[in-house]
PDB file of N, CA and C in Angstrom:
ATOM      1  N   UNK A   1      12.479   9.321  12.793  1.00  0.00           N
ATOM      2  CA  UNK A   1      11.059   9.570  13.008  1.00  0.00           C
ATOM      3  C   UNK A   1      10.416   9.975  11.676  1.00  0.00           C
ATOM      4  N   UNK A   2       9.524   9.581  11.417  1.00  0.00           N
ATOM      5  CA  UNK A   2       8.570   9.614   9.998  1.00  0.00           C
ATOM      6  C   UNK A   2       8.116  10.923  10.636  1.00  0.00           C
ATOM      7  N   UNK A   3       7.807  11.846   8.878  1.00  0.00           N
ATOM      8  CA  UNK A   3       7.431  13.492   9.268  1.00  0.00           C
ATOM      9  C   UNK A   3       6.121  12.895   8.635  1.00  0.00           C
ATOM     10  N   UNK A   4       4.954  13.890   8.540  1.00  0.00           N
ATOM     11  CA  UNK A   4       3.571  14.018   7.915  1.00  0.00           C
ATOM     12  C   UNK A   4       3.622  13.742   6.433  1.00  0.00           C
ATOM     13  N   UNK A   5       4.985  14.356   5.991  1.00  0.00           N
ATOM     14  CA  UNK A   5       5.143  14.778   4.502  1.00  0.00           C
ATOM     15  C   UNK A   5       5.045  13.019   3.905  1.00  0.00           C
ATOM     16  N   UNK A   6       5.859  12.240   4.671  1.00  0.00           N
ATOM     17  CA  UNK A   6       6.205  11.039   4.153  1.00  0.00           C
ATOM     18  C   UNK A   6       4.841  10.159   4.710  1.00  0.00           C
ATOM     19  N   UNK A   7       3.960  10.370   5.801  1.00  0.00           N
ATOM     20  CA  UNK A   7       2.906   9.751   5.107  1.00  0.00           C
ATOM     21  C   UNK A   7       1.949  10.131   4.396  1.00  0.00           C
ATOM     22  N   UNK A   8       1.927  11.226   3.946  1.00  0.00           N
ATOM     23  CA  UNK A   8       0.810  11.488   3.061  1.00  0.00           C
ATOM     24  C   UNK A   8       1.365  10.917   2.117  1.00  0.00           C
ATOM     25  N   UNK A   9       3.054  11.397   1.518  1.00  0.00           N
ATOM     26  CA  UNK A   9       3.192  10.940   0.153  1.00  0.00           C
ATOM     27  C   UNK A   9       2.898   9.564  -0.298  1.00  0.00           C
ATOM     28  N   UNK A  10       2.830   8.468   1.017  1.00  0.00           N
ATOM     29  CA  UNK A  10       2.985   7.368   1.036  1.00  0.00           C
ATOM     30  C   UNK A  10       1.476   7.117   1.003  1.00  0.00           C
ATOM     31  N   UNK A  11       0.341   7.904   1.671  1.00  0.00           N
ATOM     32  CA  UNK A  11      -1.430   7.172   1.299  1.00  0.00           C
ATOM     33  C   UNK A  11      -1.439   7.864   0.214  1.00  0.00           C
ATOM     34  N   UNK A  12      -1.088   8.746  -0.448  1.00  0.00           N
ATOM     35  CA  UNK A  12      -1.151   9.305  -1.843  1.00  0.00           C
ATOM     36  C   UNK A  12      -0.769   8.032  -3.057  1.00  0.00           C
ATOM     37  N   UNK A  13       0.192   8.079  -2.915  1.00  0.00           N
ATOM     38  CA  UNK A  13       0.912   6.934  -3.435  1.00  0.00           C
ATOM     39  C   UNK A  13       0.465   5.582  -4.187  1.00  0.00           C
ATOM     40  N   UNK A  14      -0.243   5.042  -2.633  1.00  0.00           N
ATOM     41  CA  UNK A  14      -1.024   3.886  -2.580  1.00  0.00           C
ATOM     42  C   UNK A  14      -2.450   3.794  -2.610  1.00  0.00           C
ATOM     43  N   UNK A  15      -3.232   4.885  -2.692  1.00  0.00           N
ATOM     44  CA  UNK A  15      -4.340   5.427  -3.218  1.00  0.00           C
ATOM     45  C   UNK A  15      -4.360   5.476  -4.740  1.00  0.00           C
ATOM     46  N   UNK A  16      -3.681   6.310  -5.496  1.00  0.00           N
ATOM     47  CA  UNK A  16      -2.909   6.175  -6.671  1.00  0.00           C
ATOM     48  C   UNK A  16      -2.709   4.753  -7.176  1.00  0.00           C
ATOM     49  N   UNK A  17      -2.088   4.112  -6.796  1.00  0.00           N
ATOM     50  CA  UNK A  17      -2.031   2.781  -7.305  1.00  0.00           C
ATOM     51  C   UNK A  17      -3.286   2.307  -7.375  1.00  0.00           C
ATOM     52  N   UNK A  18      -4.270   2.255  -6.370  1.00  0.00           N
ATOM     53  CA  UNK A  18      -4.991   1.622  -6.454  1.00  0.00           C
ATOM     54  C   UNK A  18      -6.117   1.971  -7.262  1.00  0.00           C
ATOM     55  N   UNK A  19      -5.971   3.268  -8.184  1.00  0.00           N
ATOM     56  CA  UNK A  19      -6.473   3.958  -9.077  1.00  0.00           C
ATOM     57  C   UNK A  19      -8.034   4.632  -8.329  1.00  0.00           C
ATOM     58  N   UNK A  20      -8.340   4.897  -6.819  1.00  0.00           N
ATOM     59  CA  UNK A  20      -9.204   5.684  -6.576  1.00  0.00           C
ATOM     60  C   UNK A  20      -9.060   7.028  -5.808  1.00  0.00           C
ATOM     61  N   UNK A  21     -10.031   7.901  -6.042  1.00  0.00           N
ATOM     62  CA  UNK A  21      -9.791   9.378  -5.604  1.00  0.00           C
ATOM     63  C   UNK A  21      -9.944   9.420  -4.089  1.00  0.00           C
ATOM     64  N   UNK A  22      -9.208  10.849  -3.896  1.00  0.00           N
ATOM     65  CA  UNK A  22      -9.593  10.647  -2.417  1.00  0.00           C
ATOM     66  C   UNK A  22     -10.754  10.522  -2.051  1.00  0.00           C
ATOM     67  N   UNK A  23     -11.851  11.030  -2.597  1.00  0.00           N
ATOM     68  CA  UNK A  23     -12.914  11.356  -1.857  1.00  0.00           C
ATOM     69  C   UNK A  23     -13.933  10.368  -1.941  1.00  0.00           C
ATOM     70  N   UNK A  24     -13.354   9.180  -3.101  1.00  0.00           N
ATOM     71  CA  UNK A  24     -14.289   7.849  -2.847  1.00  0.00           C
ATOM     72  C   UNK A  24     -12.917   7.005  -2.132  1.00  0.00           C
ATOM     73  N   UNK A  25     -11.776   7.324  -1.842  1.00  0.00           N
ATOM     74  CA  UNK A  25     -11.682   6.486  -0.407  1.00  0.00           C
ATOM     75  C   UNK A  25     -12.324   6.906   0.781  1.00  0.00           C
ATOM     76  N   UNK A  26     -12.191   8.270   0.858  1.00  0.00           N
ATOM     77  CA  UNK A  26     -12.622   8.633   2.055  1.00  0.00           C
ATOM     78  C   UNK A  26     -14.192   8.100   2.511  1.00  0.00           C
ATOM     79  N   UNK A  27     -14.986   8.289   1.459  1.00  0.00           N
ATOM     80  CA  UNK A  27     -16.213   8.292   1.569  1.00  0.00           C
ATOM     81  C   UNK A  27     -16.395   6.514   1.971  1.00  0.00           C
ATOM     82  N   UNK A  28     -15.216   5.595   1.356  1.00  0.00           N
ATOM     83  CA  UNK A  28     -15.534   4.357   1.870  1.00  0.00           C
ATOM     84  C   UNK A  28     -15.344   3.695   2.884  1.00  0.00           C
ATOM     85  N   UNK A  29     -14.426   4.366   3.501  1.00  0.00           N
ATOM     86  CA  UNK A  29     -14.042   4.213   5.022  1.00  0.00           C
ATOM     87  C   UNK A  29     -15.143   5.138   6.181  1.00  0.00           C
ATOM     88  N   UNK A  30     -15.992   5.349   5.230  1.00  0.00           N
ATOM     89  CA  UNK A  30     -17.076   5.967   6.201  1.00  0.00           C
ATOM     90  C   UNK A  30     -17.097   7.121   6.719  1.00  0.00           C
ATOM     91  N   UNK A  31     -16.357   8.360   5.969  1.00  0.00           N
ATOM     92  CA  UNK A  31     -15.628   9.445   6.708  1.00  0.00           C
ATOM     93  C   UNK A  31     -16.205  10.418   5.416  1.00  0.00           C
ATOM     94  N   UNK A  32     -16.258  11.887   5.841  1.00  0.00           N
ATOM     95  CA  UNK A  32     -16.705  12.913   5.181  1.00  0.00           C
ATOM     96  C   UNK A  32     -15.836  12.949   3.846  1.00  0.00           C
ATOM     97  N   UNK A  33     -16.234  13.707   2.746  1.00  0.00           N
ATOM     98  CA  UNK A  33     -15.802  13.447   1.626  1.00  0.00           C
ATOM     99  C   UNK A  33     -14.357  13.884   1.421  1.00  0.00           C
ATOM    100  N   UNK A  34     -13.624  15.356   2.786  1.00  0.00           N
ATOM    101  CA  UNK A  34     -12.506  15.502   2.177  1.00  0.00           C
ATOM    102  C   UNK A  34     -11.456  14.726   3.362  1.00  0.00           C
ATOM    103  N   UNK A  35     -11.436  13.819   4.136  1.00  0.00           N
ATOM    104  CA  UNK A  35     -11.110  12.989   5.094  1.00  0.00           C
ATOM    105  C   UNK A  35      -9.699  12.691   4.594  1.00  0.00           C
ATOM    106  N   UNK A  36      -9.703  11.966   3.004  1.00  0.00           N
ATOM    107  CA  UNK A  36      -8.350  11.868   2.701  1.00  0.00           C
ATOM    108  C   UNK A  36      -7.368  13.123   2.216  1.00  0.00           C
ATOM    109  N   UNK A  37      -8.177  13.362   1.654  1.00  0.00           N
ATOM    110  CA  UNK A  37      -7.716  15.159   1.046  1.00  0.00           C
ATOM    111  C   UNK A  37      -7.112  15.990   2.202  1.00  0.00           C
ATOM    112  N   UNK A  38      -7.729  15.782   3.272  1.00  0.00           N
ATOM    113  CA  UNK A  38      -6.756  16.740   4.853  1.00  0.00           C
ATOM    114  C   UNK A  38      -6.072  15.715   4.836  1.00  0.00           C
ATOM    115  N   UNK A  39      -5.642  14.635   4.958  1.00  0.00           N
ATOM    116  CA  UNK A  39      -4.242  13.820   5.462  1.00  0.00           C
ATOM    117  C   UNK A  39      -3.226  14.723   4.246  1.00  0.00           C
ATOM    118  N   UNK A  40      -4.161  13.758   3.308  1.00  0.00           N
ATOM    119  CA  UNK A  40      -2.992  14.251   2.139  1.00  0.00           C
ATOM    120  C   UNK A  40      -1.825  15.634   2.020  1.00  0.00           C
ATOM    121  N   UNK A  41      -3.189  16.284   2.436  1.00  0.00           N
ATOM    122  CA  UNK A  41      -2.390  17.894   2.341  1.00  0.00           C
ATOM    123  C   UNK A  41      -1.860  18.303   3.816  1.00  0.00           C
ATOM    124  N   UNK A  42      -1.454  17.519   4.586  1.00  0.00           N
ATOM    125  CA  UNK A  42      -1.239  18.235   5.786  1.00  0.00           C
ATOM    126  C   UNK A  42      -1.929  18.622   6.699  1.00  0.00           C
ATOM    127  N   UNK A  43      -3.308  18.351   6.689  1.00  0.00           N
ATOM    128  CA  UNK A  43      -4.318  19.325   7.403  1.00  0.00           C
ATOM    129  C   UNK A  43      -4.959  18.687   8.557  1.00  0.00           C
ATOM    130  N   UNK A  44      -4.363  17.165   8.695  1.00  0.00           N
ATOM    131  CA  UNK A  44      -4.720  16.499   9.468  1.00  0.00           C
ATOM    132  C   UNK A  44      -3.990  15.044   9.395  1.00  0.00           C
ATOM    133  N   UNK A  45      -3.960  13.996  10.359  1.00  0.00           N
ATOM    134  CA  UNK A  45      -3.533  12.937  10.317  1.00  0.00           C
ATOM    135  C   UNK A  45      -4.582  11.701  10.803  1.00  0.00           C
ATOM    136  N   UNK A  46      -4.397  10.580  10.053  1.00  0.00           N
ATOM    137  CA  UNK A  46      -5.516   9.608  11.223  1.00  0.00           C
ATOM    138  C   UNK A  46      -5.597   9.236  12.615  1.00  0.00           C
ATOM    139  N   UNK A  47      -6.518   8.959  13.218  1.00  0.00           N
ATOM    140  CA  UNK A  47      -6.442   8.628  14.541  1.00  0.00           C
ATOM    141  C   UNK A  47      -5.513   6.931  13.997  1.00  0.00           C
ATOM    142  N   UNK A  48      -5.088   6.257  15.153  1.00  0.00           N
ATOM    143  CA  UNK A  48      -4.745   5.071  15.434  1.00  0.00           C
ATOM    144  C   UNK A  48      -5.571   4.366  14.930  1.00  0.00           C
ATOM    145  N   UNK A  49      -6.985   4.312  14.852  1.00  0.00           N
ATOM    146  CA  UNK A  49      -7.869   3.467  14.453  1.00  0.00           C
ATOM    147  C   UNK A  49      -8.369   3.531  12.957  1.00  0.00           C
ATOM    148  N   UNK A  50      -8.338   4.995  12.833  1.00  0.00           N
ATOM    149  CA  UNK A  50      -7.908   5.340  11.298  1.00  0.00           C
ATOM    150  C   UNK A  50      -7.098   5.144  10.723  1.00  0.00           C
ATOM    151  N   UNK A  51      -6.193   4.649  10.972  1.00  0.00           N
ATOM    152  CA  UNK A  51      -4.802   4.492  10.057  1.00  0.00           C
ATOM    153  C   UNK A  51      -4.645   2.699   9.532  1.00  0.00           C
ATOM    154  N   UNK A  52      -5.513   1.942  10.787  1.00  0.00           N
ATOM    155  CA  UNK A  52      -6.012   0.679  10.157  1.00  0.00           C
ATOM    156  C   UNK A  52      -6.682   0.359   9.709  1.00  0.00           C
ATOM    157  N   UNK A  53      -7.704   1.338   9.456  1.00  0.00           N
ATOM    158  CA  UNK A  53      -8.943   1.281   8.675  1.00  0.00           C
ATOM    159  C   UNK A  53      -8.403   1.383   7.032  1.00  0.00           C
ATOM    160  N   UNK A  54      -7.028   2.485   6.692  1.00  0.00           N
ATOM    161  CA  UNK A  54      -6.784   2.469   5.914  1.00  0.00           C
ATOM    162  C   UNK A  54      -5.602   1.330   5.379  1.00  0.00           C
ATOM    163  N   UNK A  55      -5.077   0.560   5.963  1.00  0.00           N
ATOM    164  CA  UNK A  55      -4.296  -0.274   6.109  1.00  0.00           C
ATOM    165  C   UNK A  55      -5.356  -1.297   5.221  1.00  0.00           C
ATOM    166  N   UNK A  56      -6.331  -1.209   6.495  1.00  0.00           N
ATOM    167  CA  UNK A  56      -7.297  -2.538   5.702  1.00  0.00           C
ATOM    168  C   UNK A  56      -7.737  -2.079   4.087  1.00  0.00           C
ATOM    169  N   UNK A  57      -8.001  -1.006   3.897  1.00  0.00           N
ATOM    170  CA  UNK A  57      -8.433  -0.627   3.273  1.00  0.00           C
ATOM    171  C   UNK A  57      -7.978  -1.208   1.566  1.00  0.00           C
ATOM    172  N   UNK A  58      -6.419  -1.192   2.044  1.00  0.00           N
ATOM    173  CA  UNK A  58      -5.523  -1.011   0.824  1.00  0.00           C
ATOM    174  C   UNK A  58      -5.284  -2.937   1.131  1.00  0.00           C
ATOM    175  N   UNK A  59      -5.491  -3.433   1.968  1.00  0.00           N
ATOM    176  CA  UNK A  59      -5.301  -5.007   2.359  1.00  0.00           C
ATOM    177  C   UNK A  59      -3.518  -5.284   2.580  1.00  0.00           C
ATOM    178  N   UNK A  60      -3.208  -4.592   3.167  1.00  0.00           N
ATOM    179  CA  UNK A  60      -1.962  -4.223   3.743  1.00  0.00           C
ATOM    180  C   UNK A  60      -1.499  -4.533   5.280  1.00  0.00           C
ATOM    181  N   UNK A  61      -0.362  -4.424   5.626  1.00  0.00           N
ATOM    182  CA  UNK A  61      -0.218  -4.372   7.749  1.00  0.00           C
ATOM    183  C   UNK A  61       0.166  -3.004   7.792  1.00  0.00           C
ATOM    184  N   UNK A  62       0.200  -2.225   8.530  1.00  0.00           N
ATOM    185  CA  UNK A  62       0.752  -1.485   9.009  1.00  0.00           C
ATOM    186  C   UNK A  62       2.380  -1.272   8.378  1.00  0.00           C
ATOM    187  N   UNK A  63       3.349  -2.596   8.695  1.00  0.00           N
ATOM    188  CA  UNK A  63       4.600  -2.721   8.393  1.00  0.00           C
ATOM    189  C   UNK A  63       4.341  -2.381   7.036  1.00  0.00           C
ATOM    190  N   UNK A  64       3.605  -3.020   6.172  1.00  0.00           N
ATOM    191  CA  UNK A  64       3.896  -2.936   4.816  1.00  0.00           C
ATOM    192  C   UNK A  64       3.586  -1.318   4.138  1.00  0.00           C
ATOM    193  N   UNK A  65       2.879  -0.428   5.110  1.00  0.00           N
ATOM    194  CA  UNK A  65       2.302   0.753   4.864  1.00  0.00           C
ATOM    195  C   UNK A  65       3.512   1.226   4.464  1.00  0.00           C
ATOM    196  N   UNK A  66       4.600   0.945   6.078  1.00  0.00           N
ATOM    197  CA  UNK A  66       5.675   2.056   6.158  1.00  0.00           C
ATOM    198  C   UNK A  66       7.381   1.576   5.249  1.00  0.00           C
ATOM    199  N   UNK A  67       6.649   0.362   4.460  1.00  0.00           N
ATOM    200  CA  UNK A  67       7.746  -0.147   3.724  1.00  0.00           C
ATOM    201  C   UNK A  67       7.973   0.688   2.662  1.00  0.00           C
ATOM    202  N   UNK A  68       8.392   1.917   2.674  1.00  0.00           N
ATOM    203  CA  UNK A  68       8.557   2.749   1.363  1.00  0.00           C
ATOM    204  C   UNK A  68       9.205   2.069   0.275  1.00  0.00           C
ATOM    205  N   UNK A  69       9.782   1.208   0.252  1.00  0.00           N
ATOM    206  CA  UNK A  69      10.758   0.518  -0.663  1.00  0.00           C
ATOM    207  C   UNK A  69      10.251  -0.409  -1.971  1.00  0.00           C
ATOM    208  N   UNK A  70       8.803  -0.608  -1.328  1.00  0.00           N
ATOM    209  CA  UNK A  70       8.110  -1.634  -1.991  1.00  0.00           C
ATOM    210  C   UNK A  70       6.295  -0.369  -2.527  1.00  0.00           C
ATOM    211  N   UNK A  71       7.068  -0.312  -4.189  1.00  0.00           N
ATOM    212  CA  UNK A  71       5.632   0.279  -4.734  1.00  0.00           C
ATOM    213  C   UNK A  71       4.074   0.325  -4.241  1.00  0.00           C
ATOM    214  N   UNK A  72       3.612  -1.429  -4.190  1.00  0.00           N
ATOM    215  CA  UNK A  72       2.651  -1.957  -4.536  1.00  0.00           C
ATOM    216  C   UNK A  72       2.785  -2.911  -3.312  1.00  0.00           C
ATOM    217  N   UNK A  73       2.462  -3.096  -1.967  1.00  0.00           N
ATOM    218  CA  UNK A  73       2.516  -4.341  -1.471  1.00  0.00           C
ATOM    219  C   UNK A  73       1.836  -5.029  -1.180  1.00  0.00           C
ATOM    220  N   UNK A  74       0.417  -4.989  -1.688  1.00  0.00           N
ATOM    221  CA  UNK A  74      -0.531  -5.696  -2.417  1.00  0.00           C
ATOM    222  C   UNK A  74      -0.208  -6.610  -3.026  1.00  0.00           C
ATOM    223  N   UNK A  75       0.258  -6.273  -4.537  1.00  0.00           N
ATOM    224  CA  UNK A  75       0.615  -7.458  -5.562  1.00  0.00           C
ATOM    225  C   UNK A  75       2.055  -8.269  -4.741  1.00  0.00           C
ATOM    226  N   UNK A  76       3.036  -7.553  -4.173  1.00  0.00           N
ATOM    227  CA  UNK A  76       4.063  -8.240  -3.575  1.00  0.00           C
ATOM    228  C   UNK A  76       3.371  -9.061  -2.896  1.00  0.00           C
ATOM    229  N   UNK A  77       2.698  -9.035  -1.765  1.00  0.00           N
ATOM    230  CA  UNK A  77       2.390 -10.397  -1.182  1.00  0.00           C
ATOM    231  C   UNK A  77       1.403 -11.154  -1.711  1.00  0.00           C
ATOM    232  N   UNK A  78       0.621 -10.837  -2.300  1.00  0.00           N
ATOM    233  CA  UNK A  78       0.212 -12.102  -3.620  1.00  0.00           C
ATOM    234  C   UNK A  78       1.158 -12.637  -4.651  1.00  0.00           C
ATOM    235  N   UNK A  79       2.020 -11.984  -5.239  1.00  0.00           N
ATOM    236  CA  UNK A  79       3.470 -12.644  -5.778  1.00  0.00           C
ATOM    237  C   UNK A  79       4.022 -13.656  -5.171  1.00  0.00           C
ATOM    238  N   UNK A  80       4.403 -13.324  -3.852  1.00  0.00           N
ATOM    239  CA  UNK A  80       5.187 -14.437  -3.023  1.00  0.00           C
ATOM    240  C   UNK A  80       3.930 -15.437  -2.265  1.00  0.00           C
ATOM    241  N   UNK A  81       2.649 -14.754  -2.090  1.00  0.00           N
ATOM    242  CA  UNK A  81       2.094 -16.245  -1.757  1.00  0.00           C
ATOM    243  C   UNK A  81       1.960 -17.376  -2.857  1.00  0.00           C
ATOM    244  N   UNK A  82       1.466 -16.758  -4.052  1.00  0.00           N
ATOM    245  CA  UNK A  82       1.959 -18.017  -5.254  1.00  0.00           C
ATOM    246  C   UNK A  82       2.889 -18.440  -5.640  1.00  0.00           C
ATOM    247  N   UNK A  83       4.185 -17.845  -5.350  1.00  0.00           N
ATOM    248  CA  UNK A  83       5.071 -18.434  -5.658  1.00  0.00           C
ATOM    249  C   UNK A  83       5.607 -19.555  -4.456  1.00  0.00           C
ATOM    250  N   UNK A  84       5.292 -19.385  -3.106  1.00  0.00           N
ATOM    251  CA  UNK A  84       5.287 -20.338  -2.066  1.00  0.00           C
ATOM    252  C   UNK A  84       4.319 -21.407  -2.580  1.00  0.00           C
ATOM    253  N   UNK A  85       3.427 -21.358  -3.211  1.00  0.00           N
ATOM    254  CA  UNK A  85       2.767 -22.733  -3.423  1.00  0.00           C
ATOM    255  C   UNK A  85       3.577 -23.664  -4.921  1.00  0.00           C
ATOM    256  N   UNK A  86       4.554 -22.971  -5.576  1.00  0.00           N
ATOM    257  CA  UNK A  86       5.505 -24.044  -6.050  1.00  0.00           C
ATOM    258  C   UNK A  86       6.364 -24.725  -6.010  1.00  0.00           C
ATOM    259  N   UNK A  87       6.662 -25.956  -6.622  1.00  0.00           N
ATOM    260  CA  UNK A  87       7.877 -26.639  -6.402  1.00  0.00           C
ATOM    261  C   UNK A  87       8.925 -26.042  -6.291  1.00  0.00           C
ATOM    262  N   UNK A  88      10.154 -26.131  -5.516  1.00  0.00           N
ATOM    263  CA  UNK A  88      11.558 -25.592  -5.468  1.00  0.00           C
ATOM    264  C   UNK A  88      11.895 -25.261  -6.638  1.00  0.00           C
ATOM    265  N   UNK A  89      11.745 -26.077  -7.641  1.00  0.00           N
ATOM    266  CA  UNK A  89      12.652 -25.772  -9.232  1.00  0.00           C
ATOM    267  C   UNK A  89      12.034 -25.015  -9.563  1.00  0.00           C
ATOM    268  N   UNK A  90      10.181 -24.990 -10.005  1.00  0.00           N
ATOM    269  CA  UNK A  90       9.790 -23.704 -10.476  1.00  0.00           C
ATOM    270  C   UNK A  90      10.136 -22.323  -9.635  1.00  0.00           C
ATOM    271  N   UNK A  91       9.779 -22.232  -8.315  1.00  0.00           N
ATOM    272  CA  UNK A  91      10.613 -21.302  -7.578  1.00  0.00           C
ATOM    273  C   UNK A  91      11.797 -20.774  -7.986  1.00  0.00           C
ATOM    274  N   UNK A  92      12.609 -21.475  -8.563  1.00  0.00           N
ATOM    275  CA  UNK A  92      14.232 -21.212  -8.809  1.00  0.00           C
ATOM    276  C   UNK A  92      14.256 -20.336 -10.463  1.00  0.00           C
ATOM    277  N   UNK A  93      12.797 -21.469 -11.300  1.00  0.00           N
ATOM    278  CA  UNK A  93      12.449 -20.899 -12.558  1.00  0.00           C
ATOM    279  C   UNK A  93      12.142 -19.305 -12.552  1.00  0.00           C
ATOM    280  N   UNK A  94      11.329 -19.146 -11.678  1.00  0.00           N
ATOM    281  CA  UNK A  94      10.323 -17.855 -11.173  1.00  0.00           C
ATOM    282  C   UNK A  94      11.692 -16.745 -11.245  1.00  0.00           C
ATOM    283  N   UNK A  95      12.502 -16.883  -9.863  1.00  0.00           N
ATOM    284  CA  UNK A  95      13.292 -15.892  -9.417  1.00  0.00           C
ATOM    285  C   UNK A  95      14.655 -15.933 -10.564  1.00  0.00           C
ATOM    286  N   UNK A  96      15.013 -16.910 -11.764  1.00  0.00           N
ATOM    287  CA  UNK A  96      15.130 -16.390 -12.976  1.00  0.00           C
ATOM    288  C   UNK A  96      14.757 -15.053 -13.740  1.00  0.00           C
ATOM    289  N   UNK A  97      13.611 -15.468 -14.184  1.00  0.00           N
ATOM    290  CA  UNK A  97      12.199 -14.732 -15.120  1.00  0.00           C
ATOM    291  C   UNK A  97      12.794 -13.018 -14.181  1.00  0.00           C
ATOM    292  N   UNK A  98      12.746 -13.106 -12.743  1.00  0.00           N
ATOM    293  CA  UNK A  98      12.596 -12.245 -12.367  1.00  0.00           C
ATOM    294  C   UNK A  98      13.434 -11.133 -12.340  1.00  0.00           C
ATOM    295  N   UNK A  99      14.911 -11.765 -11.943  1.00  0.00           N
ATOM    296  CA  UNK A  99      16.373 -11.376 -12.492  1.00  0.00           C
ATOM    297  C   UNK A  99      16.786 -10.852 -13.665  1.00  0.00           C
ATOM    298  N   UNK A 100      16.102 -11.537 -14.959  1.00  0.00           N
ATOM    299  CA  UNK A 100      16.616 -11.380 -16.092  1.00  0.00           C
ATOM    300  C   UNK A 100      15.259 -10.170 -16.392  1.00  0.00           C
ATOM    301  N   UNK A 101      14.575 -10.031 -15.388  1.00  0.00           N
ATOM    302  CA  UNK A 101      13.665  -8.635 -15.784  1.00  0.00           C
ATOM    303  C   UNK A 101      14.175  -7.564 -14.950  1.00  0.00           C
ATOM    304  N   UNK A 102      14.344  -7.656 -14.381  1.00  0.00           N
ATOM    305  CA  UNK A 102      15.413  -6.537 -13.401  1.00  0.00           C
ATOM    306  C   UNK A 102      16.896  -6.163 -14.173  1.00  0.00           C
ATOM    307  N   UNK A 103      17.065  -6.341 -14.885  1.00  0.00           N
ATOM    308  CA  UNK A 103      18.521  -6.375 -15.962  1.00  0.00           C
ATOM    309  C   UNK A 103      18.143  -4.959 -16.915  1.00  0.00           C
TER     310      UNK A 103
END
């Protein structure tokens, strides 16, 4: 079972990445200025409908929210949708490049 701690760290996280503060996410999802600031700190959690608002927010699913494993899953699924639009060999080129950067 996921505790509070691990989703805040996780809209922290991905807020962070996306280089804006809480209080202009909050404020863009239409919510009072410290809206993200209580998740963050414990002081509250989203409703169900809030939590896709922030999903959308970040252009994410749900699944990909709770994928701790994956930094950024934003750029991940724009990575793999362009790389689905190449030929097999460049594909094969790609996940090279990618290997020999993971080294």
């Amino acid at each position: 079972m996921m505790e509070d701690n691990e989703f805040a760290a996780r809209l922290t996280q991905l807020r962070q990445i996306k280089g804006v503060s809480a209080r202009d996410m909050s404020l863009s999802l239409g919510q009072s200025e410290s809206y993200i600031n209580k998740i963050e700190n414990h002081k509250a959690m989203p409703s169900m409908t809030g939590f896709f608002y922030i999903c959308d927010y970040f252009g994410i699913t749900p699944k990909e929210f709770f994928d701790f494993g994956i930094d950024s899953p934003k750029l991940s699924s724009e990575i793999i949708a362009e790389i689905q639009k190449l030929s097999y060999e460049k594909s094969v080129h790609i996940l090279e490049v990618i290997k020999d950067l993971n080294k």
